[in-house]
C-alpha atoms as a PDB file:
ATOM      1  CA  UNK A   1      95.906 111.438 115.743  1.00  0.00           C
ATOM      2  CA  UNK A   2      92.983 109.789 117.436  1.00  0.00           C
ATOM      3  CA  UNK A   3      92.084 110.089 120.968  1.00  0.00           C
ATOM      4  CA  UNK A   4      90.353 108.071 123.996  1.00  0.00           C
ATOM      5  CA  UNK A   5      87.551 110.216 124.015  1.00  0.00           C
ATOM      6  CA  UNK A   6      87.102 109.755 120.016  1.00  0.00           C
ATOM      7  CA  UNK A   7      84.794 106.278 119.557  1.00  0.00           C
ATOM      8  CA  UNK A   8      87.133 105.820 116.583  1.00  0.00           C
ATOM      9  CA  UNK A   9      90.133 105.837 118.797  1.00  0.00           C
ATOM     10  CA  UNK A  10      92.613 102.477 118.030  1.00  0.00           C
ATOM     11  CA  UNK A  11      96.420 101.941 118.120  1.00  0.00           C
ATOM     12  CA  UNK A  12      95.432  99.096 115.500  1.00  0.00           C
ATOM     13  CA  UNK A  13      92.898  99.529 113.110  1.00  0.00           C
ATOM     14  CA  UNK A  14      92.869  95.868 112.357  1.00  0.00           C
ATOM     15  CA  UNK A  15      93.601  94.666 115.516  1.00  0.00           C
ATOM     16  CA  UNK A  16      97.200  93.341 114.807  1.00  0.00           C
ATOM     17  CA  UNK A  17      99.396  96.157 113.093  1.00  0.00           C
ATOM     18  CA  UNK A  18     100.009  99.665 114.834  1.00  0.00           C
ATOM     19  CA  UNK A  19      99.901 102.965 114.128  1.00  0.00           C
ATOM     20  CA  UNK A  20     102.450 105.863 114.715  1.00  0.00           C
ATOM     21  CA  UNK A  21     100.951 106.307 118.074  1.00  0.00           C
ATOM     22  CA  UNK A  22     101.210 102.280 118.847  1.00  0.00           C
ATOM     23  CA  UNK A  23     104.830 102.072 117.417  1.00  0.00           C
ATOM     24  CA  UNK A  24     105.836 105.146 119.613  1.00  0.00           C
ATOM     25  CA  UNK A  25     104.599 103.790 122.498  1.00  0.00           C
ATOM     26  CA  UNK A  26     106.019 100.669 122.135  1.00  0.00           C
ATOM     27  CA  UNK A  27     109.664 102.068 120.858  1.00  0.00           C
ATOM     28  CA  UNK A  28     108.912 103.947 124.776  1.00  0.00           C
ATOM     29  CA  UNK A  29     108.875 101.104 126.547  1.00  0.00           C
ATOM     30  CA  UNK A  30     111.507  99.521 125.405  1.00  0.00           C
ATOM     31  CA  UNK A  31     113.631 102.483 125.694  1.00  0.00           C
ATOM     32  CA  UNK A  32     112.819 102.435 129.018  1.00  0.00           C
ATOM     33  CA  UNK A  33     113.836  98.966 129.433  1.00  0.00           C
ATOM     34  CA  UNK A  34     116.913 100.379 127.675  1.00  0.00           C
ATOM     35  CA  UNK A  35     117.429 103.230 130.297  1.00  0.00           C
ATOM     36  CA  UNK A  36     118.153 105.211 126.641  1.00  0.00           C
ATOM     37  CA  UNK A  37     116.073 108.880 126.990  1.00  0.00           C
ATOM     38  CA  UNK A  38     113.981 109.647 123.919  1.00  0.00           C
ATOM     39  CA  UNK A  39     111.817 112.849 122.992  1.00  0.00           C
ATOM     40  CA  UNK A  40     109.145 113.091 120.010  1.00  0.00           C
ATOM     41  CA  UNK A  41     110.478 116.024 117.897  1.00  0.00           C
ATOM     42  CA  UNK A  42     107.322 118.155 118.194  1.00  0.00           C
ATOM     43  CA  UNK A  43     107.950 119.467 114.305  1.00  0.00           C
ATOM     44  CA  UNK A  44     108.367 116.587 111.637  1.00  0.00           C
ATOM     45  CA  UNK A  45     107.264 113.903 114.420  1.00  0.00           C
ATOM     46  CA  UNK A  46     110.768 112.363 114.351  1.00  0.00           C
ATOM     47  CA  UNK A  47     111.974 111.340 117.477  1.00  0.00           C
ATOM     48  CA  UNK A  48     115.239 112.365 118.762  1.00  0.00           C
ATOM     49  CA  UNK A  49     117.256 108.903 120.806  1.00  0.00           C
ATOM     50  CA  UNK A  50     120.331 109.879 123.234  1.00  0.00           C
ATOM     51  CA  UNK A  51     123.307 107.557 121.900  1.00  0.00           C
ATOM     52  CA  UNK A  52     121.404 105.827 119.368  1.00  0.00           C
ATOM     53  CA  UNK A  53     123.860 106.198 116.797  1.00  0.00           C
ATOM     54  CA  UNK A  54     126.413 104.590 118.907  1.00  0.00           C
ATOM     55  CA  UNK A  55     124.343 101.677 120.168  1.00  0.00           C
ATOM     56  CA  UNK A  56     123.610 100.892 116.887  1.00  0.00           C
ATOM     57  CA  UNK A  57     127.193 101.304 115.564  1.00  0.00           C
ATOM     58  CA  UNK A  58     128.524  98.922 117.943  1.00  0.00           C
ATOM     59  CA  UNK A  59     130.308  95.859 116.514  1.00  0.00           C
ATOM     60  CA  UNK A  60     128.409  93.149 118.213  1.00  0.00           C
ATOM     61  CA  UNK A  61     124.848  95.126 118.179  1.00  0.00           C
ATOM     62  CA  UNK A  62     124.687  94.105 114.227  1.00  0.00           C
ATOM     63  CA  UNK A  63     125.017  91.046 114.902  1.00  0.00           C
ATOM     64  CA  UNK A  64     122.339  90.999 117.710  1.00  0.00           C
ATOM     65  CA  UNK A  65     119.553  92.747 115.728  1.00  0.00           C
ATOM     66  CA  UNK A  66     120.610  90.275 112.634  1.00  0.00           C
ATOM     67  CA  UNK A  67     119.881  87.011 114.992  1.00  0.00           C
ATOM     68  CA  UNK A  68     116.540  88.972 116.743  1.00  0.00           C
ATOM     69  CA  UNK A  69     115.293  89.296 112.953  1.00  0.00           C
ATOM     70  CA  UNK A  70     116.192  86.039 112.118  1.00  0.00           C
ATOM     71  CA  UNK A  71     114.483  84.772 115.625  1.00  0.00           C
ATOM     72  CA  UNK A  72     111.422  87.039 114.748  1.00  0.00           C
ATOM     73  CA  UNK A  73     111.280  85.268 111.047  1.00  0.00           C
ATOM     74  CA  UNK A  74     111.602  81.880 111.984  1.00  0.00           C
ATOM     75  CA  UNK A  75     108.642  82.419 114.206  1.00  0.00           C
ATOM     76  CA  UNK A  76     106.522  84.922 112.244  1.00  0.00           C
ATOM     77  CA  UNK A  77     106.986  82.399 108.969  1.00  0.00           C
ATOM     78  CA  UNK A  78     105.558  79.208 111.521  1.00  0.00           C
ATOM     79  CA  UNK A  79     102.446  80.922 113.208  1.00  0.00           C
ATOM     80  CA  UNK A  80     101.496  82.185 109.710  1.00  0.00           C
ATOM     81  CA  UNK A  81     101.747  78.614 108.194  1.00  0.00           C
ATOM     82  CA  UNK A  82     100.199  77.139 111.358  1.00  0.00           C
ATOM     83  CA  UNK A  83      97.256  79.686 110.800  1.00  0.00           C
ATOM     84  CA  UNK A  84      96.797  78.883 106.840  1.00  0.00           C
ATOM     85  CA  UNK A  85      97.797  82.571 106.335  1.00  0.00           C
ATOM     86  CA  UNK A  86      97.715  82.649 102.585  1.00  0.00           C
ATOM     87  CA  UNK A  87      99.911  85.962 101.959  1.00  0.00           C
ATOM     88  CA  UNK A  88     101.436  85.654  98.055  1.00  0.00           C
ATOM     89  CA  UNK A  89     104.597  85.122  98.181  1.00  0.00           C
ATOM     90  CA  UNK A  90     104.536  83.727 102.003  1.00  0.00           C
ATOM     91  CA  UNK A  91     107.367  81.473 102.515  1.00  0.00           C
ATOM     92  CA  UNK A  92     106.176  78.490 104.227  1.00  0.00           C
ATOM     93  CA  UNK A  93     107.462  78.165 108.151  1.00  0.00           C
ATOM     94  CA  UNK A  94     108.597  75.450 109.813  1.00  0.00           C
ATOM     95  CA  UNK A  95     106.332  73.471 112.265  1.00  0.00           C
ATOM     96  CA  UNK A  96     105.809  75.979 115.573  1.00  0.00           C
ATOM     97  CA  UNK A  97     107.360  73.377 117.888  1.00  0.00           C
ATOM     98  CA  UNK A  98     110.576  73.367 115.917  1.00  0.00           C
ATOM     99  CA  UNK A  99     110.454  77.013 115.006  1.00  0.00           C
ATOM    100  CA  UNK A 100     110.062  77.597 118.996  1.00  0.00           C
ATOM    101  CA  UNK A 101     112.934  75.711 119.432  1.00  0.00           C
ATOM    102  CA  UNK A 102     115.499  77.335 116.896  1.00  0.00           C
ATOM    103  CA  UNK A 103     113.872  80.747 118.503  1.00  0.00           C
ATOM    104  CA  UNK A 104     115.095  79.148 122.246  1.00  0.00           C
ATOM    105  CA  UNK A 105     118.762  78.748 120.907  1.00  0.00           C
ATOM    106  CA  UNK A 106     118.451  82.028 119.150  1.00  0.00           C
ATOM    107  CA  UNK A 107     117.289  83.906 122.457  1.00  0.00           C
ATOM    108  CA  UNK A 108     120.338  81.833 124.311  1.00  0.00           C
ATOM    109  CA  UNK A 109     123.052  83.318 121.982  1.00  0.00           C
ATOM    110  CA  UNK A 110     121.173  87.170 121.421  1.00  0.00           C
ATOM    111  CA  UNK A 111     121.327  87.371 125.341  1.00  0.00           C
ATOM    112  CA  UNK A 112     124.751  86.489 125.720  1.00  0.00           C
ATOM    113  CA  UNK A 113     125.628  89.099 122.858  1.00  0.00           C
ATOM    114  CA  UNK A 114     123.784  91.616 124.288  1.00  0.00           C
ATOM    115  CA  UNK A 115     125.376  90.948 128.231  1.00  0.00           C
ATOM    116  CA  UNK A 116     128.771  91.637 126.399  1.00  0.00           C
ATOM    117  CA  UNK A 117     127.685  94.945 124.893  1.00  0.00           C
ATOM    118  CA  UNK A 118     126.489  96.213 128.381  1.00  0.00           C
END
């Protein structure tokens, strides 16, 4: 693991896509935002979520992490057309202003879902 005080030191390499470190501390906050305790395992670096199991095993949470992926894909697929991304096998996203709004009624029903599994 990199530090602060290496010159090396980055949570993403390229700029975009983070590292272990990076996806910890942003799997942190939104635990926090979650009010769910975690701890980093010190041993195989696994990290150890109170009541994960049964968040995740809840009915309705499937179907709120299936419409957040589809919200994330609808959105990822656009800006990466927008930019002329030219990843083989990209499939080619819908123009941003429409994608934005399919992602607008997407966030509408994932935040009702997720105020009835509170």
């Amino acid at each position: 693991m990199l530090f602060r005080s290496e010159p090396d030191y980055a949570l993403a390499k390229d700029g975009v896509h983070a590292n272990a470190t990076g996806h910890w501390l942003i799997a942190q906050e939104i635990l926090r935002r979650w009010k769910t305790p975690a701890e980093k395992d010190g041993g195989a670096g696994g990290v150890e979520i109170a009541g994960l199991s049964e968040l995740i095993n809840q009915p309705q949470n499937g179907e709120l992490l299936k419409l957040i992926r589809q919200r994330g894909r609808i959105l990822a697929d656009a800006w990466l057309t927008e930019c002329g991304h030219l990843r083989p096998g990209m499939k080619q996203g819908l123009p941003v202003s429409e994608a934005q709004k399919q992602a607008t009624d997407l966030t509408v029903k994932i935040r009702e879902l997720a105020s009835k599994s509170r």
